[in-house]
N, C-alpha and C. Protein backbone atom coordinates (compact mmCIF):
# COMPACT_ATOMS: atom_id res chain seq x y z
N UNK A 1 104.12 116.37 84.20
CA UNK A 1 104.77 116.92 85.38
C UNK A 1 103.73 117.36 86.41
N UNK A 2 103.91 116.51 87.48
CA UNK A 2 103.09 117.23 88.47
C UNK A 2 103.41 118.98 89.46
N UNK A 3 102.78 119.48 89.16
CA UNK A 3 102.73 121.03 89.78
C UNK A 3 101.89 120.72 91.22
N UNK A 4 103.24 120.63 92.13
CA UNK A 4 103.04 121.31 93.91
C UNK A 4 103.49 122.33 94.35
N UNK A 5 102.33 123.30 95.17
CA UNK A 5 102.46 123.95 95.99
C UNK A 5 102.58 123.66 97.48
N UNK A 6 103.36 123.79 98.44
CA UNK A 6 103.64 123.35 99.69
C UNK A 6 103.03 125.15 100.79
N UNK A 7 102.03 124.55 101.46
CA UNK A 7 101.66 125.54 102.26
C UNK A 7 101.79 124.89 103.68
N UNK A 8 102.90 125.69 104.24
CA UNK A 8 102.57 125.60 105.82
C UNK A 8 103.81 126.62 106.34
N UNK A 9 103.51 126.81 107.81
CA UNK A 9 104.41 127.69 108.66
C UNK A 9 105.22 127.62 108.87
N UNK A 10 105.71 126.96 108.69
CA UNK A 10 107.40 126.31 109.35
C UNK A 10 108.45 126.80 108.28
N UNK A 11 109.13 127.67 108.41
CA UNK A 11 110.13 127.68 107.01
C UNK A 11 111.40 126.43 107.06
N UNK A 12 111.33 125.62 108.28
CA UNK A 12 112.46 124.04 107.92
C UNK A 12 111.77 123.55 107.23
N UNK A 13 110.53 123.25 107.28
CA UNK A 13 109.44 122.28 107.02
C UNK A 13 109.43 122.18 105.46
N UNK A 14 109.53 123.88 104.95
CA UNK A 14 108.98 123.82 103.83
C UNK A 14 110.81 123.69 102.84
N UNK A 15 111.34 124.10 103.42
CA UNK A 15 112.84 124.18 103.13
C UNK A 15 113.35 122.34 102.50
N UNK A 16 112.65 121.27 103.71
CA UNK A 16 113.06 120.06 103.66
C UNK A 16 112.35 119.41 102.93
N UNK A 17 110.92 119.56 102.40
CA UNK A 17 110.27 119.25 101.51
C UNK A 17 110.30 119.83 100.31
N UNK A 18 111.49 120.69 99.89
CA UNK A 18 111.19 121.23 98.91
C UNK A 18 112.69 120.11 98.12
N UNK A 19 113.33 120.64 99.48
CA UNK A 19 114.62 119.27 99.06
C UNK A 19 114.19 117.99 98.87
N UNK A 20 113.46 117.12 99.45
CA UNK A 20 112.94 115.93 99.51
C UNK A 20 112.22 115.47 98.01
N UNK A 21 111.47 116.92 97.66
CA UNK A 21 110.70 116.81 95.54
C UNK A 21 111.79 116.59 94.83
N UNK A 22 113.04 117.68 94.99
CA UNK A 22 113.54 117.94 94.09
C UNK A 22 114.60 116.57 93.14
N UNK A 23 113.72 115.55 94.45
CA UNK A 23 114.80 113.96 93.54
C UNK A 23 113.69 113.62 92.34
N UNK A 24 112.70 114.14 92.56
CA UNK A 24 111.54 112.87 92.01
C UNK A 24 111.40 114.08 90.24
N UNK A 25 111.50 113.17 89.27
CA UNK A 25 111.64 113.88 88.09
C UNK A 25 110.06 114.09 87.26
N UNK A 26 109.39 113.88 88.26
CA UNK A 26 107.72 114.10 87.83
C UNK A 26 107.12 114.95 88.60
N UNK A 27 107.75 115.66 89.63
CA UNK A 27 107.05 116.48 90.21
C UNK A 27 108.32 117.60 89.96
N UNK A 28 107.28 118.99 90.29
CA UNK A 28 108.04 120.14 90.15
C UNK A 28 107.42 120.86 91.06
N UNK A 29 107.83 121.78 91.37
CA UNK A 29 107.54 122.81 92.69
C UNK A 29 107.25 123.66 92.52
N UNK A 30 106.00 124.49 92.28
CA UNK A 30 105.84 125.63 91.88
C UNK A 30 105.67 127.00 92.83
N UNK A 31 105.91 126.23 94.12
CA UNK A 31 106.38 127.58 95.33
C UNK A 31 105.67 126.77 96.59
N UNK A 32 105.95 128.04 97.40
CA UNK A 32 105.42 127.78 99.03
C UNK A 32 104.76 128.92 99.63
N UNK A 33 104.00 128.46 100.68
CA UNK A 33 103.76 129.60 101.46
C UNK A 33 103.79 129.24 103.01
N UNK A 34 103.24 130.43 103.55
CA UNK A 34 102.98 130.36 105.25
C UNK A 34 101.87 130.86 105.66
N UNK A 35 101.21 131.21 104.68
CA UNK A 35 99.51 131.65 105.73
C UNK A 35 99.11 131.29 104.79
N UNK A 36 97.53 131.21 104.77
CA UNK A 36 96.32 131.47 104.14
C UNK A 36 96.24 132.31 103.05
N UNK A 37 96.12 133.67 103.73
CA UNK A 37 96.21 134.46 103.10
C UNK A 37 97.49 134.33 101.92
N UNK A 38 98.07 133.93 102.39
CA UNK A 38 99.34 134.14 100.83
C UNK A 38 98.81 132.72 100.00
N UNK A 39 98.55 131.86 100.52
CA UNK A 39 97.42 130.47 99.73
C UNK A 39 97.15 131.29 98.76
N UNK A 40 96.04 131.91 99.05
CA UNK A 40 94.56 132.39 98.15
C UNK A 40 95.20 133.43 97.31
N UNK A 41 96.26 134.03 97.45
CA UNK A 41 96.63 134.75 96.79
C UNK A 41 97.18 134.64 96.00
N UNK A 42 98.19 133.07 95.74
CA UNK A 42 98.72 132.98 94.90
C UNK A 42 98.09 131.51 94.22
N UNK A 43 97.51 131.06 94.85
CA UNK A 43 95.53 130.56 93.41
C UNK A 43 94.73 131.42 92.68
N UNK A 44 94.94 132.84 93.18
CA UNK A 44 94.39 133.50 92.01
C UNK A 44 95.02 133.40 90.88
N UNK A 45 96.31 133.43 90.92
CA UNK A 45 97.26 133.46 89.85
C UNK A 45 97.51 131.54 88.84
N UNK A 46 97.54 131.00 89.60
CA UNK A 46 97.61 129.92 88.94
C UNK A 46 97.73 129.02 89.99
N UNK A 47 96.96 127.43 89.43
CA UNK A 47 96.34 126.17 90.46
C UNK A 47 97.56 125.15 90.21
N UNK A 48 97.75 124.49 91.37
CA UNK A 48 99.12 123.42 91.39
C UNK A 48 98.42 122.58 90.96
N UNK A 49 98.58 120.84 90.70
CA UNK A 49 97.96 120.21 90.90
C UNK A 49 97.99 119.42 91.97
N UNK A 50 98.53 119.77 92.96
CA UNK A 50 98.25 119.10 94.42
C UNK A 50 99.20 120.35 95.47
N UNK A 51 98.12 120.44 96.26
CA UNK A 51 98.69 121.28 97.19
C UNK A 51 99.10 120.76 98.47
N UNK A 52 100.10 120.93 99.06
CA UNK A 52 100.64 119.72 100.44
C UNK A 52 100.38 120.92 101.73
N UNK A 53 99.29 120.90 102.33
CA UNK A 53 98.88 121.94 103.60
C UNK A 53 98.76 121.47 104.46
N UNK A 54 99.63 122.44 105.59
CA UNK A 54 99.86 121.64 107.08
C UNK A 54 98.48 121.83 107.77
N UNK A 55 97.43 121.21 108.69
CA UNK A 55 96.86 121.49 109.15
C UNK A 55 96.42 122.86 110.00
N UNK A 56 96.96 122.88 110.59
CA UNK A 56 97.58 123.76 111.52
C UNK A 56 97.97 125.15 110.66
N UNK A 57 97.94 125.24 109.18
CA UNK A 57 98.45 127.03 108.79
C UNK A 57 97.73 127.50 109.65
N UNK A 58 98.60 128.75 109.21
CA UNK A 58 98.15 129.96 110.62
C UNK A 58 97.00 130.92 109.64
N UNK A 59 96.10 131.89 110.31
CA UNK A 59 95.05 132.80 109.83
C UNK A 59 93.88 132.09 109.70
N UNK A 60 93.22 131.18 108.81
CA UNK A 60 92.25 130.75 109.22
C UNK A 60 92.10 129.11 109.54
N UNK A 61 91.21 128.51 110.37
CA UNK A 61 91.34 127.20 110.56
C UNK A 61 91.64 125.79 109.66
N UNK A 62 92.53 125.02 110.11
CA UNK A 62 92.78 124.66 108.97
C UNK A 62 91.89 124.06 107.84
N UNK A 63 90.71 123.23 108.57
CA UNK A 63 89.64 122.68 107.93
C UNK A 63 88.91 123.52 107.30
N UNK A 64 88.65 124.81 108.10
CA UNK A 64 87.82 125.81 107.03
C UNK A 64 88.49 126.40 106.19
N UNK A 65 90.09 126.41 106.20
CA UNK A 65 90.71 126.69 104.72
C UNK A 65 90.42 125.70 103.23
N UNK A 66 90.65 124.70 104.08
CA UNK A 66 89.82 123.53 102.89
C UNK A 66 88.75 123.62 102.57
N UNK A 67 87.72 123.79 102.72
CA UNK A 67 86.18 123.84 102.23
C UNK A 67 86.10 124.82 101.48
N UNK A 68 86.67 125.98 101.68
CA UNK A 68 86.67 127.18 101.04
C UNK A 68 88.27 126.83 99.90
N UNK A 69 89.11 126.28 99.85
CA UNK A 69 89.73 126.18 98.62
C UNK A 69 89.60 125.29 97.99
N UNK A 70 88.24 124.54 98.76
CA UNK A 70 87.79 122.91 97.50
C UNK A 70 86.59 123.92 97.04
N UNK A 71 85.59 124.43 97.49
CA UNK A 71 84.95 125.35 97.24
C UNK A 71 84.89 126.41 95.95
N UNK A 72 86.25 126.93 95.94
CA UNK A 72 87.00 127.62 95.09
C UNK A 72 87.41 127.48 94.40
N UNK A 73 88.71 126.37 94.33
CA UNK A 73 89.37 125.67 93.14
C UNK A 73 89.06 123.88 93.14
N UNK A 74 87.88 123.79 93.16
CA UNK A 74 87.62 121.80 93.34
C UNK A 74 88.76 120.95 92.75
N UNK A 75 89.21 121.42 92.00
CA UNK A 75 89.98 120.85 90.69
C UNK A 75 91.58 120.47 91.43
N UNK A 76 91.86 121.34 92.10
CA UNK A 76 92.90 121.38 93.13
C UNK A 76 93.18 120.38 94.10
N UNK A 77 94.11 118.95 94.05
CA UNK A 77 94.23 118.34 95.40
C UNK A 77 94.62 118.63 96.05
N UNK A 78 94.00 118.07 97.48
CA UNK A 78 94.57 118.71 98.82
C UNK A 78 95.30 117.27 99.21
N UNK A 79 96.57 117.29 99.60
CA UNK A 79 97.05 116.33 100.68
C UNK A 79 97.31 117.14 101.86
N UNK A 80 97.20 117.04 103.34
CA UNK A 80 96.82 116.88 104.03
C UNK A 80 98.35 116.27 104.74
N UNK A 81 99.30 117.49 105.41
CA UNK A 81 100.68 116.87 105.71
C UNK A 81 100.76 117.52 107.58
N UNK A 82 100.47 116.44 108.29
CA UNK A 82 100.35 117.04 109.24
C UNK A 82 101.21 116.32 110.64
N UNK A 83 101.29 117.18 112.07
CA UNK A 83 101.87 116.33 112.89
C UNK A 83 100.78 115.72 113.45
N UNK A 84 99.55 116.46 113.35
CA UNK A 84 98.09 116.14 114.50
C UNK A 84 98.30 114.61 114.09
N UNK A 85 97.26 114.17 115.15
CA UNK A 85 97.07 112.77 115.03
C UNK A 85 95.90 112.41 113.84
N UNK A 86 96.44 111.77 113.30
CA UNK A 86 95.50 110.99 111.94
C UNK A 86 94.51 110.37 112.28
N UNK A 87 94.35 109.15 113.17
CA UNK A 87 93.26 108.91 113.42
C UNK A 87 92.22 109.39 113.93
N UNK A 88 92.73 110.99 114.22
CA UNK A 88 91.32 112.12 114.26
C UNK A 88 90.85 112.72 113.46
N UNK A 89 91.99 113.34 112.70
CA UNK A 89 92.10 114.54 111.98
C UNK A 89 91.91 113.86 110.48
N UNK A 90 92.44 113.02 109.94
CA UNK A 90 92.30 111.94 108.29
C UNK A 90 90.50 112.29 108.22
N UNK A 91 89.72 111.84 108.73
CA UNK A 91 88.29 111.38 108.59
C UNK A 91 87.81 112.64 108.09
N UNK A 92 87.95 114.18 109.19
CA UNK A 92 87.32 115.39 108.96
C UNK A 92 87.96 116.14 107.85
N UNK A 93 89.78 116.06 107.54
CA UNK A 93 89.77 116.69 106.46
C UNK A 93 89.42 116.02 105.46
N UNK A 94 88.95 114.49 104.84
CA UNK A 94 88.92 113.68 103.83
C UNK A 94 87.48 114.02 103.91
N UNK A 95 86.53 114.23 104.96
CA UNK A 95 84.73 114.80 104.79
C UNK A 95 84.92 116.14 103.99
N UNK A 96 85.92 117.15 104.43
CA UNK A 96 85.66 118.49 103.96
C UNK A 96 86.12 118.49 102.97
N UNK A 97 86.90 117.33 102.07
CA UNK A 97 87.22 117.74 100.46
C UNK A 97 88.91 117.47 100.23
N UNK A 98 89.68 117.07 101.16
CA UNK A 98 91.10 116.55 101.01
C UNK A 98 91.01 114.90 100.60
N UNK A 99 92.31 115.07 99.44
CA UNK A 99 92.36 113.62 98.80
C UNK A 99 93.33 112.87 99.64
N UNK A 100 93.76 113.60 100.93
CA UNK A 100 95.07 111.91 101.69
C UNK A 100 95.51 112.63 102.85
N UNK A 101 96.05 112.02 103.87
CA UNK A 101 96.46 112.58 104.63
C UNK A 101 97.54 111.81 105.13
N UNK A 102 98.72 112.82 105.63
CA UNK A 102 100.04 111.78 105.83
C UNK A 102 100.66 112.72 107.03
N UNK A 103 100.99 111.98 107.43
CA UNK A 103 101.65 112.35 108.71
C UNK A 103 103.14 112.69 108.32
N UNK A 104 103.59 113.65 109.34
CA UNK A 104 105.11 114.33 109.38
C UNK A 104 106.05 113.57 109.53
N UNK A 105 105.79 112.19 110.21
CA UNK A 105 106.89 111.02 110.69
C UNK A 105 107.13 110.04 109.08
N UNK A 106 106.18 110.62 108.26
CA UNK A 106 106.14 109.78 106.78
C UNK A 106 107.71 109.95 105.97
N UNK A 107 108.05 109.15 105.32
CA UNK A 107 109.25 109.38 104.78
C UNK A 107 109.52 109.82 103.74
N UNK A 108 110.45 110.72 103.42
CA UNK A 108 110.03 111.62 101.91
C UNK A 108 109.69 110.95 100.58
N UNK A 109 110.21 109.58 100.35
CA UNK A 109 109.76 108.70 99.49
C UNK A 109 108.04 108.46 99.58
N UNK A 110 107.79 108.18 100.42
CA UNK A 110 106.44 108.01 101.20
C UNK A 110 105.11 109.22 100.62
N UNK A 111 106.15 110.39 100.36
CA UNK A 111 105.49 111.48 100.56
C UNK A 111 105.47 111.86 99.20
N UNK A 112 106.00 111.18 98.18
CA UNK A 112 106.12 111.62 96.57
C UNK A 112 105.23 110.68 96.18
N UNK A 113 104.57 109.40 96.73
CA UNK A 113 103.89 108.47 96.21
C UNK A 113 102.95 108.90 96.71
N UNK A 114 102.70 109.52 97.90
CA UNK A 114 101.15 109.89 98.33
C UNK A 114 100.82 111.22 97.08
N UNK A 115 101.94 111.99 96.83
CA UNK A 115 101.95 113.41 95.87
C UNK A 115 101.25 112.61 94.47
N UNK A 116 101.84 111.60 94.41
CA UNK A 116 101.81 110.77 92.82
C UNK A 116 99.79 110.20 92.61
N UNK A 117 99.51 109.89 93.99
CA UNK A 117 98.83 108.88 93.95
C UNK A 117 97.71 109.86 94.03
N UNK A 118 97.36 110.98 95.24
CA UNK A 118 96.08 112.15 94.85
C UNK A 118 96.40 112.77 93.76
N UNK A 119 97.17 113.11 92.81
CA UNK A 119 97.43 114.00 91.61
C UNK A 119 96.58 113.20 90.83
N UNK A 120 96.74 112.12 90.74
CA UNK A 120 95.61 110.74 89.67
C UNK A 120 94.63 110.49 89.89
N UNK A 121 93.91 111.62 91.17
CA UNK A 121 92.68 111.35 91.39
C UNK A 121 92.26 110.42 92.06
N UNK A 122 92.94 109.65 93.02
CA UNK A 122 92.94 108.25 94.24
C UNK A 122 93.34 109.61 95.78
N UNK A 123 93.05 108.36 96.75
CA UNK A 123 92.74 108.53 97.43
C UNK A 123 94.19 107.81 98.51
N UNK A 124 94.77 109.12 99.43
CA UNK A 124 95.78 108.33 100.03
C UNK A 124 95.77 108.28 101.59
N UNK A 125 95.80 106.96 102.09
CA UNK A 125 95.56 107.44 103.63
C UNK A 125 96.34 105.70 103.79
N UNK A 126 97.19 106.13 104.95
CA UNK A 126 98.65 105.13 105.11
C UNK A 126 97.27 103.58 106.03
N UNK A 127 98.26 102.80 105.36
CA UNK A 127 97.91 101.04 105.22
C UNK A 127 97.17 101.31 107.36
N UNK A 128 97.93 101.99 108.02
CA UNK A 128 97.90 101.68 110.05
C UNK A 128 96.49 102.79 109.59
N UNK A 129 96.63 103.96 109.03
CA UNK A 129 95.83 104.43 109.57
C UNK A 129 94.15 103.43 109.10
N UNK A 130 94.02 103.11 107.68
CA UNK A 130 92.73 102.21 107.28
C UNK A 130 92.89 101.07 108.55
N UNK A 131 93.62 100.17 108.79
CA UNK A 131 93.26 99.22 110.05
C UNK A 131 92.55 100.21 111.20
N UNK A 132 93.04 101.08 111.26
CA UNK A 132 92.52 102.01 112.72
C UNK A 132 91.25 102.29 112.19
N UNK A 133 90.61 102.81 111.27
CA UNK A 133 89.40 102.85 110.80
C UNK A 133 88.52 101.83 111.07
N UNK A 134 88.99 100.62 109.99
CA UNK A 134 88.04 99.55 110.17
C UNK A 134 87.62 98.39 111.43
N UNK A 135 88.83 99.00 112.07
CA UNK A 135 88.45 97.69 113.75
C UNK A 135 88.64 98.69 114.79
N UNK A 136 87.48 98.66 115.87
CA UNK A 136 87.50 99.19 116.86
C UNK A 136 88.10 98.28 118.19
N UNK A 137 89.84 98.54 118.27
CA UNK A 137 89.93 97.62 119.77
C UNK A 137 89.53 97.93 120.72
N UNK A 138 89.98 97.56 122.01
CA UNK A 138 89.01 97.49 123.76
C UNK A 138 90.13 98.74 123.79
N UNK A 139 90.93 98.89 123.27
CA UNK A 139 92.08 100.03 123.63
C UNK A 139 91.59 101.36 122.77
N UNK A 140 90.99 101.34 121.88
CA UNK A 140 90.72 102.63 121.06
C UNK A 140 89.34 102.56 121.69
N UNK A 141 88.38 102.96 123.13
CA UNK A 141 87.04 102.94 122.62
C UNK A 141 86.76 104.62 122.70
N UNK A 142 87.64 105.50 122.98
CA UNK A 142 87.52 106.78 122.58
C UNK A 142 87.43 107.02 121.35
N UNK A 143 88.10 106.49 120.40
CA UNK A 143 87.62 106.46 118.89
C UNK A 143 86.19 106.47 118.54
N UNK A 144 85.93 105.03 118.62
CA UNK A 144 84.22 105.00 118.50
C UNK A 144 83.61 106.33 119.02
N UNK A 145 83.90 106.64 119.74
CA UNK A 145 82.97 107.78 119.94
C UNK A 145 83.07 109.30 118.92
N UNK A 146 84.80 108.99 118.65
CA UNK A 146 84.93 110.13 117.81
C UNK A 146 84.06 109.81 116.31
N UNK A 147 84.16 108.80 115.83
CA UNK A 147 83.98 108.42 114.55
C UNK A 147 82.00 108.90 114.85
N UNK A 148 81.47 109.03 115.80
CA UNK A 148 80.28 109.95 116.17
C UNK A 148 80.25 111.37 115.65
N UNK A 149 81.09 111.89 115.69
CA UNK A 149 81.52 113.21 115.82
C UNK A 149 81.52 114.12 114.26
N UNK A 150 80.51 115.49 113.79
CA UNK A 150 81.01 115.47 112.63
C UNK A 150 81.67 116.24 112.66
N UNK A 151 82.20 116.85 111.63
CA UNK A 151 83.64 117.63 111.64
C UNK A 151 83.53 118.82 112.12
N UNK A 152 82.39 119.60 111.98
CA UNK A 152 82.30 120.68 113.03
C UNK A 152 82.46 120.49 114.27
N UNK A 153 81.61 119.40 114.86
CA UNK A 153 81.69 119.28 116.49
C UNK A 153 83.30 118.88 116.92
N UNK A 154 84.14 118.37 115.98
CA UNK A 154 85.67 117.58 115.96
C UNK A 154 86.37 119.40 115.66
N UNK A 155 85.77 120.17 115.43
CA UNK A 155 86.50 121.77 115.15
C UNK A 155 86.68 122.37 116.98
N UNK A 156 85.59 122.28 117.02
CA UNK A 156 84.40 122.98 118.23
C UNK A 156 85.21 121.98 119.44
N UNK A 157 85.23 121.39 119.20
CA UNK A 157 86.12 120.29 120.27
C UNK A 157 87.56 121.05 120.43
N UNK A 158 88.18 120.88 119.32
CA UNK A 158 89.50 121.19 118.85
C UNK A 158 89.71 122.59 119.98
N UNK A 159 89.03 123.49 119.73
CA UNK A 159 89.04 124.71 119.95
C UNK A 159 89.06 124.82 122.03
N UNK A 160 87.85 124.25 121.76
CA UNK A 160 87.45 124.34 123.73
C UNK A 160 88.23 123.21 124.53
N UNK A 161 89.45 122.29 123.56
CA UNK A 161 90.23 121.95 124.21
C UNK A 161 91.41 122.58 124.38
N UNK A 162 91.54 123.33 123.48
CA UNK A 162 92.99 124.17 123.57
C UNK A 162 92.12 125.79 124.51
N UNK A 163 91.73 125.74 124.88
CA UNK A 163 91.39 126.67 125.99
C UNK A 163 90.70 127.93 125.84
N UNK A 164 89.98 127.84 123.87
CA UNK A 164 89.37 129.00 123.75
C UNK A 164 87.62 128.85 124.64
N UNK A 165 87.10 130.10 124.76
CA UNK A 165 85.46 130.47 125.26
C UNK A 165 84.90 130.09 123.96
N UNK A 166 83.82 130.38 124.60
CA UNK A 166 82.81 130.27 123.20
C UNK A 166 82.42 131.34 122.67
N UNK A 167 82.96 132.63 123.13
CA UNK A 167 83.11 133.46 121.96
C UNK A 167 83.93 133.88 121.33
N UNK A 168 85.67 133.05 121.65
CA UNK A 168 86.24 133.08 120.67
C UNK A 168 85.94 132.05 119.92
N UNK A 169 85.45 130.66 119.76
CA UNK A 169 84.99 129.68 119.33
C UNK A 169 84.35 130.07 118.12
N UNK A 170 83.42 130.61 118.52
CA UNK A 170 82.20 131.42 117.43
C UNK A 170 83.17 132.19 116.02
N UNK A 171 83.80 133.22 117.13
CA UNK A 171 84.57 133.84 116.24
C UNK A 171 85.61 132.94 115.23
N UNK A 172 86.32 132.03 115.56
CA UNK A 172 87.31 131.27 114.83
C UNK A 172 86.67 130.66 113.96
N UNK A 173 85.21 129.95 114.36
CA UNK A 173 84.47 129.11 113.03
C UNK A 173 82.95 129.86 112.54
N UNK A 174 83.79 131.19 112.81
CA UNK A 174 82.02 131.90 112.03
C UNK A 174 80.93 131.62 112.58
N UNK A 175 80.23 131.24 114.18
CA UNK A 175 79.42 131.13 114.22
C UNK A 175 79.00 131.95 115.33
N UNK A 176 78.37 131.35 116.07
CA UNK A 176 76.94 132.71 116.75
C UNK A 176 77.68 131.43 118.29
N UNK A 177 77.49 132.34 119.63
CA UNK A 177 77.80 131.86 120.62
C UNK A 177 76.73 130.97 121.13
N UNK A 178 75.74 131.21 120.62
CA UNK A 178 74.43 130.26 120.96
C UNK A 178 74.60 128.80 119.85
N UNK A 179 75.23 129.28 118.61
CA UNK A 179 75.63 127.66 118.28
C UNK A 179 76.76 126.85 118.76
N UNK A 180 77.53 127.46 119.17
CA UNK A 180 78.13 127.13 119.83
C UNK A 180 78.13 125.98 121.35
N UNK A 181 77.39 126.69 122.17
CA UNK A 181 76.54 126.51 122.96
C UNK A 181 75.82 125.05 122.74
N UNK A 182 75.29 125.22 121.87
CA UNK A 182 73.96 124.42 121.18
C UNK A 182 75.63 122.51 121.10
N UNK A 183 76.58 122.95 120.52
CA UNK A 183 77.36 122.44 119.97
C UNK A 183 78.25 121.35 120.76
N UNK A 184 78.28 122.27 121.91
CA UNK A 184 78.94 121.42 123.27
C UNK A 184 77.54 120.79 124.13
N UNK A 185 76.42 120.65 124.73
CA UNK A 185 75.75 119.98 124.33
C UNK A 185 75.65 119.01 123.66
N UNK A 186 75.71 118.78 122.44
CA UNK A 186 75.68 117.54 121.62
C UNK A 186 77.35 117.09 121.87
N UNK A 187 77.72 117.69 122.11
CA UNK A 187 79.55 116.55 122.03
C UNK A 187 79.18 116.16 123.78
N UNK A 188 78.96 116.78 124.69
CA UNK A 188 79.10 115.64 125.62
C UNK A 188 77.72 114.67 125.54
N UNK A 189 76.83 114.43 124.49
CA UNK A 189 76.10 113.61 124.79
C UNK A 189 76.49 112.68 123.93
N UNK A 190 77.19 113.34 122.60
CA UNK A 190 77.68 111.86 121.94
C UNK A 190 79.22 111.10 122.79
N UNK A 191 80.19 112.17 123.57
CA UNK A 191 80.94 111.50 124.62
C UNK A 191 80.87 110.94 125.81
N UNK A 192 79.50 110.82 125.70
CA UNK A 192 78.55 110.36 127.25
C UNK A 192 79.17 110.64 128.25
N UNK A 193 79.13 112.28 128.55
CA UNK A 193 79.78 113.35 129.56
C UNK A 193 78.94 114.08 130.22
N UNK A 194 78.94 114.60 131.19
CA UNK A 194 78.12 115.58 132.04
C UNK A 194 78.66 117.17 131.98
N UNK A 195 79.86 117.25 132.19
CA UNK A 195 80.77 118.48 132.44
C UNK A 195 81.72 118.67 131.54
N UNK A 196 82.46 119.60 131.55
CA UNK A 196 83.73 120.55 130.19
C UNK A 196 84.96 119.69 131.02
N UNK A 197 85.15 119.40 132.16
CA UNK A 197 86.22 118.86 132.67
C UNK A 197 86.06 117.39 131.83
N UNK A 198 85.15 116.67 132.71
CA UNK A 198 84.94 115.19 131.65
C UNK A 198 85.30 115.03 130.13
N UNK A 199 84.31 116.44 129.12
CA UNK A 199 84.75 116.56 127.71
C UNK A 199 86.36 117.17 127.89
N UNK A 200 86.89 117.86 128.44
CA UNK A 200 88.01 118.06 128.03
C UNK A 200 89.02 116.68 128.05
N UNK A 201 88.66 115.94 129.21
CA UNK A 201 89.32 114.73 129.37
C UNK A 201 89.32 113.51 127.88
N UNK A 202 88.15 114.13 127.09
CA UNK A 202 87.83 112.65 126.30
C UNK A 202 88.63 113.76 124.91
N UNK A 203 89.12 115.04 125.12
CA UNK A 203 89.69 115.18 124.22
C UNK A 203 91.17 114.88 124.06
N UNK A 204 91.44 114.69 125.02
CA UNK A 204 93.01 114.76 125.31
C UNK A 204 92.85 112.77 125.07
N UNK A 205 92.05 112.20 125.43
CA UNK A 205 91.82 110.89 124.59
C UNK A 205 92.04 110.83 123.30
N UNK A 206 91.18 112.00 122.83
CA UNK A 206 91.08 111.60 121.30
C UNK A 206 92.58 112.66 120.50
N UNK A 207 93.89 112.96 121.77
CA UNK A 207 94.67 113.48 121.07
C UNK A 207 94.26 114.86 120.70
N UNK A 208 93.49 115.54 120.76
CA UNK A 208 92.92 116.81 120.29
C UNK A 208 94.09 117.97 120.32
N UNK A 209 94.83 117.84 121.96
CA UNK A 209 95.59 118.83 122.59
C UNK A 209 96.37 117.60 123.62
């Protein structure tokens, strides 16, 4: 029997996925949450074997919730159930330690075979999103540039596109306003940009915001 925990904010979200398990006679549900904080709190107590986390939980970022609960409990899969766009977001949570990532438009059948398939220790990421990986068209060349990008600078992006400074920046990913600093710099030189208007533009390319 597979043991899931479903973490994210939405109480439909978690309401409709809890309905959506309850067909499949190999998985079982061993609860939900809505922050972080209630995450970690209830891994002290006992590990699912696949945990389904929306990007986006609320309290700490979502990627740095992952590093710190692969960190913590390695043993633990992460799938990775999100609305963000995949062909951004798949690459950086699958670097920081998540076994699949599936999008919200996925169909609940869809979503018990991706549950089935990281619980066994594989790796799940949908048939469109691997083509989007492996071929760069004349229509994706904002991609290429992301696939530049490592997952911090794809955080740091994230952030100064949705309209934070760089000292809330700092503050959201633990760092110092001078790395920060240091950080945007290198993203407009790997987005071959001059200005925050230009980078903001190549984020809203890459779907960011």
């Amino acid at each position: 029997m597979i043991q899931v925990l479903i973490a994210d904010n939405h109480p439909v979200v978690r309401l409709g996925v809890r309905n959506a398990l309850q067909s499949a006679e190999d998985i079982r549900l061993m609860g939900d949450v809505g922050t972080t904080s209630e995450l970690f709190n209830v891994l002290q107590d006992k590990q699912p074997d696949v945990l389904l986390m929306e990007l986006d939980i609320p309290e700490i970022n979502g990627i740095a919730a992952l590093r710190k609960l692969k960190q913590e409990y390695p043993d633990v899969q992460v799938l990775i159930y999100s609305g963000q766009s995949e062909d951004v977001y798949a690459l950086s949570t699958i670097r920081s330690g998540a076994s699949g990532y599936l999008s919200k438009t996925a169909t609940m059948d869809y979503l018990q075979d991706a549950i089935r398939k990281v619980a066994q220790g594989g790796m799940f990421i949908t048939n469109e999103l691997a083509q989007r990986l492996a071929f760069d068209e004349g229509t994706q060349k904002p991609r290429r540039f992301f696939r530049k990008l490592s997952t911090r600078e794809v955080e740091v992006l994230k952030m100064l596109a949705s309209g934070k400074r760089n000292k809330e920046v700092a503050q959201g990913l633990n760092l110092n306003e001078k790395t920060v600093s240091t950080y945007k710099a290198r993203l407009m030189k790997k987005l071959n940009v001059d200005n925050m208007v230009d980078l903001l533009q190549q984020a809203k390319a890459l779907e960011l915001y």
